[in-house]
PDB file of N, CA and C in Angstrom:
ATOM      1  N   UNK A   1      91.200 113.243 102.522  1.00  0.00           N
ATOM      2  CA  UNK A   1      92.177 112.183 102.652  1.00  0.00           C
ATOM      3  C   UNK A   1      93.341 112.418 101.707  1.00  0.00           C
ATOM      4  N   UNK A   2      92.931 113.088 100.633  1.00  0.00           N
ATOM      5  CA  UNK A   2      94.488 113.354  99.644  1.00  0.00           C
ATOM      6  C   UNK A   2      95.221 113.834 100.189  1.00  0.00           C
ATOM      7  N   UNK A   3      95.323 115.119 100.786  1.00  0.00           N
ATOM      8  CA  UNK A   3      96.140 115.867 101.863  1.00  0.00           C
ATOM      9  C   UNK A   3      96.858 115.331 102.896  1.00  0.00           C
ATOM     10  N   UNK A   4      96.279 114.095 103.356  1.00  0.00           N
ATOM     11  CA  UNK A   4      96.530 113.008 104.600  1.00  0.00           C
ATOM     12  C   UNK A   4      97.550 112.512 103.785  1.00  0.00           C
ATOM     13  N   UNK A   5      97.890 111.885 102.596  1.00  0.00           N
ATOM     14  CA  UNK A   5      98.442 111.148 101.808  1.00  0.00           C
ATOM     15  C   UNK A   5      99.550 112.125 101.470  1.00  0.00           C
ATOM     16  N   UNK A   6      99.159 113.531 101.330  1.00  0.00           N
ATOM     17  CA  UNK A   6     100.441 114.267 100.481  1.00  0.00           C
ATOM     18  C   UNK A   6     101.173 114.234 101.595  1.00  0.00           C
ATOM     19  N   UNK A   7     101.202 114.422 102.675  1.00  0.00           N
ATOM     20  CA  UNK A   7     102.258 114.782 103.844  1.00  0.00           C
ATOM     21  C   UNK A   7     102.013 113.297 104.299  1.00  0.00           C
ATOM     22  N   UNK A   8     101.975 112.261 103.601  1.00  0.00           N
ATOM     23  CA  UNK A   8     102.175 110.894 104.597  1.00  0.00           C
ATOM     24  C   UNK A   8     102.032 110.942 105.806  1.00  0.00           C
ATOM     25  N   UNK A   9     100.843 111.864 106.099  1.00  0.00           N
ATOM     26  CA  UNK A   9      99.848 111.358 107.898  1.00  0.00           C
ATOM     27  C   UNK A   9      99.085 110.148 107.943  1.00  0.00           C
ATOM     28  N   UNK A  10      98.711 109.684 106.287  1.00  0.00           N
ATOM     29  CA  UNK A  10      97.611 108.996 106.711  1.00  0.00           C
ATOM     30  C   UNK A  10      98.149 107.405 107.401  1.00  0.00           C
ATOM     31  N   UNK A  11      99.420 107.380 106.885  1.00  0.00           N
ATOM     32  CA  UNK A  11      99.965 106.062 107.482  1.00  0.00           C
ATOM     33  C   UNK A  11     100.104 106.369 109.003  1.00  0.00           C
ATOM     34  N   UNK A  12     100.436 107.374 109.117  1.00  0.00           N
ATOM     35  CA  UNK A  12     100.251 107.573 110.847  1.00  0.00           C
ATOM     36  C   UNK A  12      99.060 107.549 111.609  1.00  0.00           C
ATOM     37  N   UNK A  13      97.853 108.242 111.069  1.00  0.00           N
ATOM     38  CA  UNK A  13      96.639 107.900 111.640  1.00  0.00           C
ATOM     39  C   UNK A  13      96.251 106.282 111.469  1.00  0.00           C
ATOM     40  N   UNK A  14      96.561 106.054 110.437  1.00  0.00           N
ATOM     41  CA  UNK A  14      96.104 104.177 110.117  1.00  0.00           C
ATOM     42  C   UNK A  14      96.740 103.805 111.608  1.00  0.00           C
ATOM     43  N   UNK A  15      97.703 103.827 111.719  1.00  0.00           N
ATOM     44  CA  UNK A  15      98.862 103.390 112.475  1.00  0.00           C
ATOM     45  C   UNK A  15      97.891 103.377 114.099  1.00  0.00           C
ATOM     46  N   UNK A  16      97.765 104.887 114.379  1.00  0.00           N
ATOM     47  CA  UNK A  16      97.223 105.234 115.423  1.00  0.00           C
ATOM     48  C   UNK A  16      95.694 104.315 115.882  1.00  0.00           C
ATOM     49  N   UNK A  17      94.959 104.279 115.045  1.00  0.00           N
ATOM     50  CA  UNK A  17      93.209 103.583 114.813  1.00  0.00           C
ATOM     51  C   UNK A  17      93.439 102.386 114.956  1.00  0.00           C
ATOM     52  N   UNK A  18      94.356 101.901 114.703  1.00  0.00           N
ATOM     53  CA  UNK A  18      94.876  99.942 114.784  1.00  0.00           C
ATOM     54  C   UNK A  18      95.162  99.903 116.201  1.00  0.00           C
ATOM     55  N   UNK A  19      96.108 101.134 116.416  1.00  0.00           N
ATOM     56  CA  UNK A  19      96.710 100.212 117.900  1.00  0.00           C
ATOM     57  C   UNK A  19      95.631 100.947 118.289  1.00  0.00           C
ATOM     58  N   UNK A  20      95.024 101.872 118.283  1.00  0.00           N
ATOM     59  CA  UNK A  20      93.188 102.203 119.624  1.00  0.00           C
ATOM     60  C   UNK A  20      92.381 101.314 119.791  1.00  0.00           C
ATOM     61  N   UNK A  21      92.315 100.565 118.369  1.00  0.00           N
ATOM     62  CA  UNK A  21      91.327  98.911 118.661  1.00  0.00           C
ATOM     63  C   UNK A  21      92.094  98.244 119.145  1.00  0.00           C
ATOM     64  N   UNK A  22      93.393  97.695 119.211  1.00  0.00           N
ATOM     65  CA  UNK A  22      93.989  97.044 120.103  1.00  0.00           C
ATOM     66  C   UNK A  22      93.841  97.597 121.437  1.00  0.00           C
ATOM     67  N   UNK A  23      93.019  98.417 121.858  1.00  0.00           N
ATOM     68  CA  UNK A  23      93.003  98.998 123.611  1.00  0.00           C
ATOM     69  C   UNK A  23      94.761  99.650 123.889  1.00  0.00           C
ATOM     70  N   UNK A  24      95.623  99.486 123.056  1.00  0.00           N
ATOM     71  CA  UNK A  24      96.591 100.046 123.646  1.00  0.00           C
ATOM     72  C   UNK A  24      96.451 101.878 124.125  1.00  0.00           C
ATOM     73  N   UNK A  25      97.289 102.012 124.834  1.00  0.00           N
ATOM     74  CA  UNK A  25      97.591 103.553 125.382  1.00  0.00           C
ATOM     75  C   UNK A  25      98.802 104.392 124.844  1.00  0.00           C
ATOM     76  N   UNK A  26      98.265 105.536 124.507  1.00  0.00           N
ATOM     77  CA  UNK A  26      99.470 106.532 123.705  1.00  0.00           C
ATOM     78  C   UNK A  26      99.780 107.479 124.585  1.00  0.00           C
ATOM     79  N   UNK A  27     101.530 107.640 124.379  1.00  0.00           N
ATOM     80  CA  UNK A  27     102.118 108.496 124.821  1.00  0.00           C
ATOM     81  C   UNK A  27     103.183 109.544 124.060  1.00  0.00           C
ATOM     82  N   UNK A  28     103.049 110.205 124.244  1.00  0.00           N
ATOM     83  CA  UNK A  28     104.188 111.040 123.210  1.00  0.00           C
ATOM     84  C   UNK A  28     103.590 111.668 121.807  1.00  0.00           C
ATOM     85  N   UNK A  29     102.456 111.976 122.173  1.00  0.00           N
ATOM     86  CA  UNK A  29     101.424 112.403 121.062  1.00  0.00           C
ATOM     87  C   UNK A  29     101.759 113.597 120.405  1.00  0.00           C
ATOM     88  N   UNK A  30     102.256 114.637 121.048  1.00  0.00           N
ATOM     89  CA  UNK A  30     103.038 116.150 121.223  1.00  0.00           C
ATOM     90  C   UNK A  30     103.826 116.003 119.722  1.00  0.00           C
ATOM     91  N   UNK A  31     104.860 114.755 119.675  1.00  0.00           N
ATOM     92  CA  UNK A  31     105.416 114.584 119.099  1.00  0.00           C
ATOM     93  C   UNK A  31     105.342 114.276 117.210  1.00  0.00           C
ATOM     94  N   UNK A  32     103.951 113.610 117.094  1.00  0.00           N
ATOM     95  CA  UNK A  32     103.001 113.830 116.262  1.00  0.00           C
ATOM     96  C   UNK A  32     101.899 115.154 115.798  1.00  0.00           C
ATOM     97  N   UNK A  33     101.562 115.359 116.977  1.00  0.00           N
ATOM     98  CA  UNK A  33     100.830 116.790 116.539  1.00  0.00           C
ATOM     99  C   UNK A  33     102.045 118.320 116.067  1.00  0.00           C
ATOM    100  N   UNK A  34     103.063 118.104 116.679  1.00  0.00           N
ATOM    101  CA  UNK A  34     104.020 119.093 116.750  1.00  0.00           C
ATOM    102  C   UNK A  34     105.080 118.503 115.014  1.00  0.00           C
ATOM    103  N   UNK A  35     104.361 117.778 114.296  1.00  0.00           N
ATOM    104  CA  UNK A  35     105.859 117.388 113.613  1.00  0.00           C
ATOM    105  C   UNK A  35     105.293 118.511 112.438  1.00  0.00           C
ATOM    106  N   UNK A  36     106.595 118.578 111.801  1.00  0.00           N
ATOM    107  CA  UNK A  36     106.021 119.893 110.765  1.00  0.00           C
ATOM    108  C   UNK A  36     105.277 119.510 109.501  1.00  0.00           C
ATOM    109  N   UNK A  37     105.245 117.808 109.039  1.00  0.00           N
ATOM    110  CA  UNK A  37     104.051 117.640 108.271  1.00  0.00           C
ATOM    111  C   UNK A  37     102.742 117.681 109.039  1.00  0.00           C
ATOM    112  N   UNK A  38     102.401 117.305 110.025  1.00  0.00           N
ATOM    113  CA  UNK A  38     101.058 117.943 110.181  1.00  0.00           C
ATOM    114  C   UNK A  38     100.877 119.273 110.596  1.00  0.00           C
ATOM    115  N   UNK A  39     101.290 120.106 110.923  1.00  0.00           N
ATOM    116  CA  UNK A  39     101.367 121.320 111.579  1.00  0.00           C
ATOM    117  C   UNK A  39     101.178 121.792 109.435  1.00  0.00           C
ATOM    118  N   UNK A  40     101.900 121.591 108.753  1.00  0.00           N
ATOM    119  CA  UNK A  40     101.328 121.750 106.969  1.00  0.00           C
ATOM    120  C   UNK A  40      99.882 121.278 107.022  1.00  0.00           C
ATOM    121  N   UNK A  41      99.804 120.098 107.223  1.00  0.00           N
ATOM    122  CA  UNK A  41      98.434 119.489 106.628  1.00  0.00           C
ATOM    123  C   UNK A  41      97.146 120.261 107.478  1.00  0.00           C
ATOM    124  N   UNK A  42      97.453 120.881 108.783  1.00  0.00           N
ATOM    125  CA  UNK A  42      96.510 121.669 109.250  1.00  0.00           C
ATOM    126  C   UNK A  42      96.212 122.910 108.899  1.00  0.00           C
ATOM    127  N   UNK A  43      97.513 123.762 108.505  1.00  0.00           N
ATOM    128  CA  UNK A  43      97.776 125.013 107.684  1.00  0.00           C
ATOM    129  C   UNK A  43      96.844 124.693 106.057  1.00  0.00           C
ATOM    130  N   UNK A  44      96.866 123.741 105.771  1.00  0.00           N
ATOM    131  CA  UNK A  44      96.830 123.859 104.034  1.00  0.00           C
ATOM    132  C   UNK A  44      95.282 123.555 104.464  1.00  0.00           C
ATOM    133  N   UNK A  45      93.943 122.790 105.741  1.00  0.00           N
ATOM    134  CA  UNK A  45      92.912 122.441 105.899  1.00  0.00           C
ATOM    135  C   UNK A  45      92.146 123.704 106.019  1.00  0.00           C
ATOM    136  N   UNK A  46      92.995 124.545 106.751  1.00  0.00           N
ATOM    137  CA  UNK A  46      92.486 125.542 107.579  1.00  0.00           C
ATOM    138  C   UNK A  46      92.241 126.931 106.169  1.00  0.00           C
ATOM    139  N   UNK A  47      93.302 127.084 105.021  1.00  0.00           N
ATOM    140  CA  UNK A  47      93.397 127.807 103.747  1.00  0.00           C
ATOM    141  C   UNK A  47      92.275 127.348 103.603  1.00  0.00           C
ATOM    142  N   UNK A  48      92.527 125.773 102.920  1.00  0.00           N
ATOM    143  CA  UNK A  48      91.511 125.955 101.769  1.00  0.00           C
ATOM    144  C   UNK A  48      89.775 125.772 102.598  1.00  0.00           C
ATOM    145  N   UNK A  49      89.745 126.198 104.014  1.00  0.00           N
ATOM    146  CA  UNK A  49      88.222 125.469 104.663  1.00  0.00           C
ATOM    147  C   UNK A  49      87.795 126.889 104.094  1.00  0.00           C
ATOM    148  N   UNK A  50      86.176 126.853 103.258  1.00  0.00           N
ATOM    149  CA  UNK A  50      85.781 128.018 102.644  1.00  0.00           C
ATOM    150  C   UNK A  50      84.357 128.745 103.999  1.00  0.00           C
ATOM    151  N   UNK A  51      84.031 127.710 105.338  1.00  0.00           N
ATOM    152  CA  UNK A  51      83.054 127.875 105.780  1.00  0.00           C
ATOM    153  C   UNK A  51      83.629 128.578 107.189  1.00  0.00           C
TER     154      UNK A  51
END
């Protein structure tokens, strides 16, 4: 979760988990997976994963 926090994803996943219990529907997800803080936060998961 620190990592989530250094690139401020985690307010976006919070974001995301609220409106999924609200039953709402997402579109434009591309736009999130493609932004260049997470495209970091997956780079820096993927370094430091030792397994």
């Amino acid at each position: 979760m620190r990592y989530n926090e250094y690139y401020d994803m985690q307010r976006v996943y919070d974001s995301l988990y609220s409106a999924s219990k609200n039953g709402n529907n997402f579109y434009k997800l591309l736009e999130i997976i493609g932004s260049e803080e997470n495209i970091r936060l997956a780079y820096r998961n993927l370094k430091s994963n030792k397994g």
